[in-house]
C-alpha atoms as a PDB file:
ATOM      1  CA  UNK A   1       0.000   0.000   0.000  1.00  0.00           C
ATOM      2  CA  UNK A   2       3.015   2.269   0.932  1.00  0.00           C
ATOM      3  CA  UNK A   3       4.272   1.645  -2.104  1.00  0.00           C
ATOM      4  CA  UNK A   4       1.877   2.172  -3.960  1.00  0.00           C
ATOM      5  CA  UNK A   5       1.199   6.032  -2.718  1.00  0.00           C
ATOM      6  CA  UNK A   6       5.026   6.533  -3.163  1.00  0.00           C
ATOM      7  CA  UNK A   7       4.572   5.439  -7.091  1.00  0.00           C
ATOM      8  CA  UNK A   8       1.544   7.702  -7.234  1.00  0.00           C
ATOM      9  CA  UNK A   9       3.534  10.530  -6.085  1.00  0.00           C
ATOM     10  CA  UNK A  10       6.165  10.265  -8.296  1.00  0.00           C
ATOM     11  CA  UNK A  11       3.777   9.790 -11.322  1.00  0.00           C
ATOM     12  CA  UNK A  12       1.764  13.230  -9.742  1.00  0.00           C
ATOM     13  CA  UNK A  13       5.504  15.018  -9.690  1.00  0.00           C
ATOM     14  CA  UNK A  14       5.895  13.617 -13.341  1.00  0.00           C
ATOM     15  CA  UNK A  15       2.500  15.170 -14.869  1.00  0.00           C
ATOM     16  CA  UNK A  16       3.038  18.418 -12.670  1.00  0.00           C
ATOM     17  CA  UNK A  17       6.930  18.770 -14.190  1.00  0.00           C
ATOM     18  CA  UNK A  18       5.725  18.507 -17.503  1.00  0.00           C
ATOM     19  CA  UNK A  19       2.416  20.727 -16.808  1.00  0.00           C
ATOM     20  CA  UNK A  20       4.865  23.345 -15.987  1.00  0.00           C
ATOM     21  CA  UNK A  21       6.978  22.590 -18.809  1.00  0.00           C
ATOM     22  CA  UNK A  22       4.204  22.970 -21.163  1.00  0.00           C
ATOM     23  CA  UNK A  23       3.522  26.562 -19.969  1.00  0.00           C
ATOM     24  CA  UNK A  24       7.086  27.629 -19.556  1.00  0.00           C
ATOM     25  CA  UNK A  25       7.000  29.815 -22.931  1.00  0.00           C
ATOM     26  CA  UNK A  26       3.446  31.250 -21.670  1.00  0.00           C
ATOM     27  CA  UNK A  27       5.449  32.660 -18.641  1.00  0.00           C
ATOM     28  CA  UNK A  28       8.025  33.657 -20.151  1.00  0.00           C
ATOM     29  CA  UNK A  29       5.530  35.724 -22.709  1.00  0.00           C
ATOM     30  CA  UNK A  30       3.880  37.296 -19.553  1.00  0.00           C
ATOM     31  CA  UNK A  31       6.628  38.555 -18.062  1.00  0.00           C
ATOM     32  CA  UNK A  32       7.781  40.179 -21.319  1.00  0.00           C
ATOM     33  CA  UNK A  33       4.607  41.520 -21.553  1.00  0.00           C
ATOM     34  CA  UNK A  34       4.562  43.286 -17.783  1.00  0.00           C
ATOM     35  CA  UNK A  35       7.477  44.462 -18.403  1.00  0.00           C
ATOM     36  CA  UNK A  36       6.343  46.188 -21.416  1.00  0.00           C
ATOM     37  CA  UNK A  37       3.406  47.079 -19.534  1.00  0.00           C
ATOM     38  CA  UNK A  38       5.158  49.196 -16.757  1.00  0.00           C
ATOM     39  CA  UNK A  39       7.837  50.424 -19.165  1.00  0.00           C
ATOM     40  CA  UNK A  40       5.230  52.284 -21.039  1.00  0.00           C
ATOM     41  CA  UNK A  41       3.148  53.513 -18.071  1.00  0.00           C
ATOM     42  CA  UNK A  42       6.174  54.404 -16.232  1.00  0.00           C
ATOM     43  CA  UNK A  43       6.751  56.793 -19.110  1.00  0.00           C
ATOM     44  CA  UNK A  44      10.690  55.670 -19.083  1.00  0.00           C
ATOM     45  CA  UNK A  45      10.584  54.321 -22.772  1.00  0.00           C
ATOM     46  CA  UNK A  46      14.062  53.175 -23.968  1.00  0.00           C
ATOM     47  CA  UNK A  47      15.234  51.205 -26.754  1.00  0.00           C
ATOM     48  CA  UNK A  48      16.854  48.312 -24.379  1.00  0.00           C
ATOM     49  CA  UNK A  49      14.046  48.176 -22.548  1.00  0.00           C
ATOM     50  CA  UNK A  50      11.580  47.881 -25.496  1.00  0.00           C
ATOM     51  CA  UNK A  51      14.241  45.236 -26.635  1.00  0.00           C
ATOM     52  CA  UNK A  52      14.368  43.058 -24.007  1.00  0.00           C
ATOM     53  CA  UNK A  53      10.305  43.314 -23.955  1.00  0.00           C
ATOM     54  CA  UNK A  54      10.391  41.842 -27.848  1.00  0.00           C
ATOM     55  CA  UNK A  55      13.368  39.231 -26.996  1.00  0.00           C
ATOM     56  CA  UNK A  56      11.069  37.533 -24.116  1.00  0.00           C
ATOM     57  CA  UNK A  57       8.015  37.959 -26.043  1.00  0.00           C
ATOM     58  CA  UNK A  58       9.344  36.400 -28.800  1.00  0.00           C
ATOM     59  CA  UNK A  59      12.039  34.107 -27.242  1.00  0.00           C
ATOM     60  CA  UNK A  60       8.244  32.998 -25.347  1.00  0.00           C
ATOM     61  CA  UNK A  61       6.613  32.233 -28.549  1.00  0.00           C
ATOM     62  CA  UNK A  62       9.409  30.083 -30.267  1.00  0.00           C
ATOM     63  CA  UNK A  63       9.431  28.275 -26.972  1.00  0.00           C
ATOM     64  CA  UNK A  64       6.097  27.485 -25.923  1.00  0.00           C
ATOM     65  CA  UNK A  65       5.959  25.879 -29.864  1.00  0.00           C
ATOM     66  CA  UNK A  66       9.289  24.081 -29.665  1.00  0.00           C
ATOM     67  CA  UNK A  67       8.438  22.431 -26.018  1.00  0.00           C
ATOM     68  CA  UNK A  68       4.801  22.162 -27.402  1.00  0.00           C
ATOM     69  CA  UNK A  69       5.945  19.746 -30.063  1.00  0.00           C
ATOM     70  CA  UNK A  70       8.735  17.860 -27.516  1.00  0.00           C
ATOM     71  CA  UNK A  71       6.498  17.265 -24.665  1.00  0.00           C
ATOM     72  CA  UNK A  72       3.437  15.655 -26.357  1.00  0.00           C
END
């Protein structure tokens, strides 16, 4: 029975890991996208700020495709 739960918790750690795998571009998009977000209502609009903003957005997309297509 013991050993039992124990497999069922590594199989539960398994799904989670690759859950969060899965939606690792997604956060990685979101945070380029706050950033953007308090870049332009801070008012303090510079060009390696919008930069970096574009690199995680896009850096975010390519990801969430490429692990999209590995994980399944």
């Amino acid at each position: 029975m013991i050993f039992c739960i124990y497999l069922w918790g590594i199989e539960t750690d398994a799904v989670m890991l690759r859950t969060l795998l899965k939606n690792a571009g997604l956060l990685v998009i979101l945070i380029g996208v706050i950033l953007l977000g308090i870049v332009v209502f801070a008012g303090s609009q510079t060009n390696a700020s919008l930069a970096l903003s574009l690199v995680l957005i896009v850096a975010g997309l390519i990801a969430h495709i490429v692990i999209g297509k590995l994980v399944e």
